[in-house]
N, C-alpha and C. Protein backbone atom coordinates (compact mmCIF):
# COMPACT_ATOMS: atom_id res chain seq x y z
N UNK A 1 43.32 -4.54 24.37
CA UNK A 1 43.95 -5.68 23.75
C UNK A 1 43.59 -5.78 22.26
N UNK A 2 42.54 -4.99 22.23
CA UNK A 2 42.14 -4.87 20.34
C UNK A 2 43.77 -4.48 19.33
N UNK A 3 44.10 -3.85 19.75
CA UNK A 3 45.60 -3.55 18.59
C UNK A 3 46.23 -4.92 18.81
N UNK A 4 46.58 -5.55 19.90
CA UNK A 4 47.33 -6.95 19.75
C UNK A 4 46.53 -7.74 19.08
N UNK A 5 45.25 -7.83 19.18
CA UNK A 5 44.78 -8.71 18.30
C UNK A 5 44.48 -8.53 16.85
N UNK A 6 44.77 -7.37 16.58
CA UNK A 6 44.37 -6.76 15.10
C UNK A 6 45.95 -7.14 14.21
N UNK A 7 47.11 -7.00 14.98
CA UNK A 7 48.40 -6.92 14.56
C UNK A 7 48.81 -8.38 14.78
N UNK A 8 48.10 -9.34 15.53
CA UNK A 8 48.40 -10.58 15.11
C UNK A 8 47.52 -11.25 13.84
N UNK A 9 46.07 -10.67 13.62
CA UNK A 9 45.68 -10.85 12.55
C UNK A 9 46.04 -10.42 11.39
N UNK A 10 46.57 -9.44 11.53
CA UNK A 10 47.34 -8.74 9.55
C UNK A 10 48.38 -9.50 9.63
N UNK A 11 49.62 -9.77 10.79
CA UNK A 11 50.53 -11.05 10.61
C UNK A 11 50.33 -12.38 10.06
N UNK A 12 48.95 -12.88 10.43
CA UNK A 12 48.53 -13.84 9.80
C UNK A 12 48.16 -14.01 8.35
N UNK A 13 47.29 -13.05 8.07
CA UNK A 13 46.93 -13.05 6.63
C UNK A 13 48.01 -12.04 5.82
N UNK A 14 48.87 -11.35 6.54
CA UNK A 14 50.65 -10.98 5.55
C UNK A 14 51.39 -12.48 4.95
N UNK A 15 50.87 -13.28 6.04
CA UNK A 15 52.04 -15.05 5.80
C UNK A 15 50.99 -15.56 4.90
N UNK A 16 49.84 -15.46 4.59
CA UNK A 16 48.80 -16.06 3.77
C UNK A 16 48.16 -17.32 4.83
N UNK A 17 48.46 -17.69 6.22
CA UNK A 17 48.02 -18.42 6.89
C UNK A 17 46.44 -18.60 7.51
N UNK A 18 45.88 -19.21 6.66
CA UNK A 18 44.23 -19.14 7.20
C UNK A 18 43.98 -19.54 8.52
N UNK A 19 42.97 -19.18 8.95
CA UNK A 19 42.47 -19.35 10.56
C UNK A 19 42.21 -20.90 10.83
N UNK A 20 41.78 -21.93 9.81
CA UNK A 20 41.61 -23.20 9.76
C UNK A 20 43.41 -24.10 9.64
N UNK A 21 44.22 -23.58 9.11
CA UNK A 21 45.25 -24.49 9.13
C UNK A 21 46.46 -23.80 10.10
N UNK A 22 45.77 -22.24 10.65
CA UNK A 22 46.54 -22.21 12.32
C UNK A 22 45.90 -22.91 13.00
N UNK A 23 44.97 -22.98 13.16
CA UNK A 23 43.99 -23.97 13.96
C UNK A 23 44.64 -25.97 13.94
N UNK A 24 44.91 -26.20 12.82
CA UNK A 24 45.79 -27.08 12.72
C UNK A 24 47.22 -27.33 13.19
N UNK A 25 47.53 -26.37 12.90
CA UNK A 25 49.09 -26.43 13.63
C UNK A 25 48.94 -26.03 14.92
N UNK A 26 48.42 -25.62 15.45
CA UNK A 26 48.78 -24.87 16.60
C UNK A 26 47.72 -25.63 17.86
N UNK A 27 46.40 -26.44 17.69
CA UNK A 27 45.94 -27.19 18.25
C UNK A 27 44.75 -26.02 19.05
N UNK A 28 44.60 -24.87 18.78
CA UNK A 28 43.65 -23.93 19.13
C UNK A 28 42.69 -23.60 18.81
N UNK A 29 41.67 -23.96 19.80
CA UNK A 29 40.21 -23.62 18.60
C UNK A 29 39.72 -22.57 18.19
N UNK A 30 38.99 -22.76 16.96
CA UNK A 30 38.65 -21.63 16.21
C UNK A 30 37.85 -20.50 17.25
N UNK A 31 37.23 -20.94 18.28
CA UNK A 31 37.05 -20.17 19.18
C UNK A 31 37.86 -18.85 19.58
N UNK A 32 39.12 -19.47 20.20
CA UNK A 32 39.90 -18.87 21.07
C UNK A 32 41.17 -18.41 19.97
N UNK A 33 41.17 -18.38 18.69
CA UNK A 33 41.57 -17.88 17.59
C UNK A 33 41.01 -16.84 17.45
N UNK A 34 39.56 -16.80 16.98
CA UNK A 34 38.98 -15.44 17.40
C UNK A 34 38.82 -14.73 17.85
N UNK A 35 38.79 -15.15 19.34
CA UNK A 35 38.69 -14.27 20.95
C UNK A 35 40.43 -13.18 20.63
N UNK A 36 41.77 -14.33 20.19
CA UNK A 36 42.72 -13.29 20.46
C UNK A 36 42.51 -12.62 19.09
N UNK A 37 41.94 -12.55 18.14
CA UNK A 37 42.03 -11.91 17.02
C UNK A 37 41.23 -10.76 17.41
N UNK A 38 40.39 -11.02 18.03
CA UNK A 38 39.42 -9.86 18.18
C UNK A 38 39.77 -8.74 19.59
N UNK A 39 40.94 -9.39 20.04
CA UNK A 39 41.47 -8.45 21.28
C UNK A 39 40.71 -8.88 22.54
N UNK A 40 39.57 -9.97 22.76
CA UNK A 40 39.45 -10.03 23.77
C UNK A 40 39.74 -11.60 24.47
N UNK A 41 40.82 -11.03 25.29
CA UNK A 41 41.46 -12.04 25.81
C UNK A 41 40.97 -12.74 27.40
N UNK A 42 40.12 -11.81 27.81
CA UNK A 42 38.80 -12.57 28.46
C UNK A 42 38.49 -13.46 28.14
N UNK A 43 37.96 -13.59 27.14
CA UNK A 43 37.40 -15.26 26.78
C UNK A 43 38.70 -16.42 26.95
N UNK A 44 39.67 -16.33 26.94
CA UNK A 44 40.71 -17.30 27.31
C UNK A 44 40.85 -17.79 28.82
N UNK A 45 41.38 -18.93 28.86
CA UNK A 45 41.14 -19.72 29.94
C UNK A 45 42.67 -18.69 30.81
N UNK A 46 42.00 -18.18 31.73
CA UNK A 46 43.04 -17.38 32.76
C UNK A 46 44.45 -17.62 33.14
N UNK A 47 44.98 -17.16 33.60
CA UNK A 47 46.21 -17.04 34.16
C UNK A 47 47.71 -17.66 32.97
N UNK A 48 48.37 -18.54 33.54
CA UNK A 48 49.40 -19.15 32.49
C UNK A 48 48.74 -19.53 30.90
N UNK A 49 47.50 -19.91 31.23
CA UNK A 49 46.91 -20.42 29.85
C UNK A 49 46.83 -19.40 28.98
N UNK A 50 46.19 -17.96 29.42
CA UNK A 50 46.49 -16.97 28.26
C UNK A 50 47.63 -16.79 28.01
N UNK A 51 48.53 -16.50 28.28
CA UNK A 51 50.06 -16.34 28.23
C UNK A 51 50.39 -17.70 26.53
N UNK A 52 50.21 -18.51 27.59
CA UNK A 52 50.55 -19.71 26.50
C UNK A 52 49.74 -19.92 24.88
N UNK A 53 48.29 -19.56 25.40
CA UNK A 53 47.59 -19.55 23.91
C UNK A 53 48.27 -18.27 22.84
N UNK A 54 48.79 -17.18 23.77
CA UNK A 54 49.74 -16.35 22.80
C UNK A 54 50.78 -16.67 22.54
N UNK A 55 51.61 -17.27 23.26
CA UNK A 55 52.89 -17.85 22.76
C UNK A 55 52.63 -19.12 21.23
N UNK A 56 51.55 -19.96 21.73
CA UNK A 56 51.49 -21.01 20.91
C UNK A 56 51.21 -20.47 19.68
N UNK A 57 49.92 -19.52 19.52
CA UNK A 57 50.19 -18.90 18.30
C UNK A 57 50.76 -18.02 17.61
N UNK A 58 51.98 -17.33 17.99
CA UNK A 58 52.98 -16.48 17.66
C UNK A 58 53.67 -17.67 17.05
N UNK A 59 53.90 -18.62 18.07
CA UNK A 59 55.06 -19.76 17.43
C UNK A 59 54.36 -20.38 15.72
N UNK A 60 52.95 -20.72 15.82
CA UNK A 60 52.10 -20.90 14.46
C UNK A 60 52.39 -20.17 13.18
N UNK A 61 52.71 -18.84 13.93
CA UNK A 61 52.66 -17.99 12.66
C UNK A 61 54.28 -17.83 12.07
N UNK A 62 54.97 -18.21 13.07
CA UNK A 62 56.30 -18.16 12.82
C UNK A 62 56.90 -16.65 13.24
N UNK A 63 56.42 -15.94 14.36
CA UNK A 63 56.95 -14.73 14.73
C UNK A 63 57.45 -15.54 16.83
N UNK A 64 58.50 -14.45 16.66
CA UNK A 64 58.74 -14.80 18.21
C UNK A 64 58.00 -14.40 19.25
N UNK A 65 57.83 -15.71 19.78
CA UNK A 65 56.62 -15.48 21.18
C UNK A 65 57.61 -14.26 21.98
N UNK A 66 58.54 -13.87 22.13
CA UNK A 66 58.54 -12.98 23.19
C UNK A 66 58.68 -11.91 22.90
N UNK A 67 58.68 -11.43 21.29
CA UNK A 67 57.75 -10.01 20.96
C UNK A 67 56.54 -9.81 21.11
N UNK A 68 55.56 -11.26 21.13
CA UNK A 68 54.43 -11.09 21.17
C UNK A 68 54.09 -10.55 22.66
N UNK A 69 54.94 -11.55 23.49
CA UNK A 69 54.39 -11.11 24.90
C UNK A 69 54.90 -9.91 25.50
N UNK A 70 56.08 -9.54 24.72
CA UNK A 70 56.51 -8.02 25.40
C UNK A 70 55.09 -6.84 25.09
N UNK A 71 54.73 -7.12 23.77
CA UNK A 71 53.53 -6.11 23.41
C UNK A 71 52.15 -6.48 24.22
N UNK A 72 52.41 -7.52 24.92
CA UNK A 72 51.00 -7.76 25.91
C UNK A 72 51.10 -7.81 26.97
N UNK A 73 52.27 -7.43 27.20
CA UNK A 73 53.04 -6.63 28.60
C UNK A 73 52.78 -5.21 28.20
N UNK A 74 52.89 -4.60 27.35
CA UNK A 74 52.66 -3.22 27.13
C UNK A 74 51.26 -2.97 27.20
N UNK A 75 51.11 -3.24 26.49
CA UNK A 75 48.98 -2.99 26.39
C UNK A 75 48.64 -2.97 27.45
N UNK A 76 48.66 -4.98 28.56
CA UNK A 76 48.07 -4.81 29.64
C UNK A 76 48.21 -3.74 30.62
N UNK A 77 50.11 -3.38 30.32
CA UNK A 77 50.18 -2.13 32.02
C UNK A 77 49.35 -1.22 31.54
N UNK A 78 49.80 -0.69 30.27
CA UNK A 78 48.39 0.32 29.81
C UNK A 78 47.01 0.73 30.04
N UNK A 79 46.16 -1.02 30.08
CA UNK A 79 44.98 -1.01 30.11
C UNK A 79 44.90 -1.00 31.98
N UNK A 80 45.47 -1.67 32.53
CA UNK A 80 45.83 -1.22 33.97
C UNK A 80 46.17 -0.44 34.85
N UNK A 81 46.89 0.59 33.96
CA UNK A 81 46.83 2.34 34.47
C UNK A 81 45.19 3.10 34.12
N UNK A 82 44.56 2.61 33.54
CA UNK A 82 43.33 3.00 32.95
C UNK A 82 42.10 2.12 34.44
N UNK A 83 42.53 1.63 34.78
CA UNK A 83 41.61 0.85 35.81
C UNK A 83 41.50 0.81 37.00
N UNK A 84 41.46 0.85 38.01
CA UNK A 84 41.10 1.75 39.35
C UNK A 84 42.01 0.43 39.70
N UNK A 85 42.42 0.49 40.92
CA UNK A 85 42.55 -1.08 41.55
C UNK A 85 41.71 -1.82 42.06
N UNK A 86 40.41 -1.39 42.59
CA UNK A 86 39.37 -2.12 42.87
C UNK A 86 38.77 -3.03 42.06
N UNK A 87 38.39 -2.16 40.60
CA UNK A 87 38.11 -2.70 39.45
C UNK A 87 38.85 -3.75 38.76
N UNK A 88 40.53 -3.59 39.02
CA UNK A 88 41.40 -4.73 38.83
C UNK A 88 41.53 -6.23 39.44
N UNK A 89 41.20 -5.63 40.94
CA UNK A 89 40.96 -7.01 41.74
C UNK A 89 39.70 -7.90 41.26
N UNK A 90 38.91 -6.80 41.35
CA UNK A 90 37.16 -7.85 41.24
C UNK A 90 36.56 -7.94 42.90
N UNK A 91 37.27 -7.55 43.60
CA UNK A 91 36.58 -7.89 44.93
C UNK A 91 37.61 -7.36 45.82
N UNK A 92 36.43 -7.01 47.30
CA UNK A 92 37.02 -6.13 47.91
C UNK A 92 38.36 -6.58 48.35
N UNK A 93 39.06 -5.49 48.63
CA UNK A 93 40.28 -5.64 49.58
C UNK A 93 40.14 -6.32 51.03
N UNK A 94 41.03 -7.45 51.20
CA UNK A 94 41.44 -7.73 52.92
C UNK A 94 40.11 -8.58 52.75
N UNK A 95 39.36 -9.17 51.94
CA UNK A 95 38.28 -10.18 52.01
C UNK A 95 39.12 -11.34 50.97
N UNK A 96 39.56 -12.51 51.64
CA UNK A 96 40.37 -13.42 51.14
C UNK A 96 40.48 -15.15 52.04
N UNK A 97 40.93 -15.86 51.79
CA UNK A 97 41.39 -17.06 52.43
C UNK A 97 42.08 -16.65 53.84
N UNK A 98 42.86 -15.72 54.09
CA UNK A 98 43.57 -15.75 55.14
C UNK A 98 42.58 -14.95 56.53
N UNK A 99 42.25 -14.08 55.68
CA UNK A 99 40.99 -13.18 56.66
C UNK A 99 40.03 -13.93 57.05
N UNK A 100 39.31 -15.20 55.94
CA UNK A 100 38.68 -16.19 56.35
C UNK A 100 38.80 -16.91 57.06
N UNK A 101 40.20 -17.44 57.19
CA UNK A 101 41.21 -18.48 58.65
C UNK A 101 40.79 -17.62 59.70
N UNK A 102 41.45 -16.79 59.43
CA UNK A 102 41.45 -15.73 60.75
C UNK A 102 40.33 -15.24 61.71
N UNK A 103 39.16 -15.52 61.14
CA UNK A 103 37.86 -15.37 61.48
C UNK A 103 37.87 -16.57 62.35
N UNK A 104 37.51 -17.66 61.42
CA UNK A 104 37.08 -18.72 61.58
C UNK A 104 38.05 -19.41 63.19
N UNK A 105 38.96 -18.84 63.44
CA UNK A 105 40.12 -19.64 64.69
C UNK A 105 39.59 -18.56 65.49
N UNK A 106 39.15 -17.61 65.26
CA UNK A 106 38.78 -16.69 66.27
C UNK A 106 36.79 -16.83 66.80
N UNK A 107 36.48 -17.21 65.87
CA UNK A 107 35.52 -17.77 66.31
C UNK A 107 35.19 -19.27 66.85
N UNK A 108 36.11 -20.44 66.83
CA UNK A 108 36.64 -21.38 67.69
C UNK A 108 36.66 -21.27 68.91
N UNK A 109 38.33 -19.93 69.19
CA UNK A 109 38.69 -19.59 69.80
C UNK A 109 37.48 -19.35 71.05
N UNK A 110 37.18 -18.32 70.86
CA UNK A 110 35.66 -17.50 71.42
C UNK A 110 34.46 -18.64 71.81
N UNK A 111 34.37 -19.55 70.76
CA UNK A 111 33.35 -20.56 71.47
C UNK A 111 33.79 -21.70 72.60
N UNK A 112 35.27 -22.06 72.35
CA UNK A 112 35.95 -23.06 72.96
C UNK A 112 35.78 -22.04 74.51
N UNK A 113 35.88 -20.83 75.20
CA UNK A 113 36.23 -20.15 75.68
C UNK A 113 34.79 -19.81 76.43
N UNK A 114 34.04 -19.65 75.64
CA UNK A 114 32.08 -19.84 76.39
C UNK A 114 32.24 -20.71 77.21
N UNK A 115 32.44 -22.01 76.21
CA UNK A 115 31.97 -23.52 76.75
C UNK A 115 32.90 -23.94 78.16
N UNK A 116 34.45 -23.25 78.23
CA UNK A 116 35.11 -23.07 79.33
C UNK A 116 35.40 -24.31 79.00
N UNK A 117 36.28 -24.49 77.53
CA UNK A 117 37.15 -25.96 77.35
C UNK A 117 38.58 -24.81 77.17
């Protein structure tokens, strides 16, 4: 994600727009200004919210959010062909909420069935 964030930073300082009065317009803290400047988009609050903190500041700078996000559609499949799927998930396979139900009624099941209810 380092080139998206490097190519939204030369966009910024090409418009002459400092990091303090995007920060103004755009309602993003200097934090998470940095995090996407610096390519790591980890530090952003997950799911729709990263999406949106790039849109919001594409819209700041005055470039269209959906060039921005087509190029972070590119990168990510990129950085995702580079990553095992295990490593993508974070945690094992078939260990989830539903496998957890599924346990859990079966172990009900099984005790209701001791007790001979």
């Amino acid at each position: 994600m380092k080139e998206l964030g490097d190519w939204l930073r030369r966009e910024r300082e090409r418009r002459g727009i400092s990091r303090t009065r995007l920060r103004e317009v755009t309602k993003i803290s200097l934090h998470y200004i940095d995090a996407i400047e610096e390519g790591e988009l980890d530090a952003l609050p997950a799911g729709g919210y990263k999406r949106a903190f790039l849109r919001t500041y594409a819209r700041g700078l005055g470039i269209d959010p959906e060039s921005v996000m087509a190029r972070y559609r590119e990168i990510a499949t990129e950085d995702r062909e580079e990553v095992s799927p295990r490593e993508r998930v974070g945690r094992r396979p078939g260990v989830g909420p539903r496998r957890l139900m599924r346990t859990l009624v079966a172990v009900y099941n099984g005790t209701m069935e001791w007790l001979g209810m």
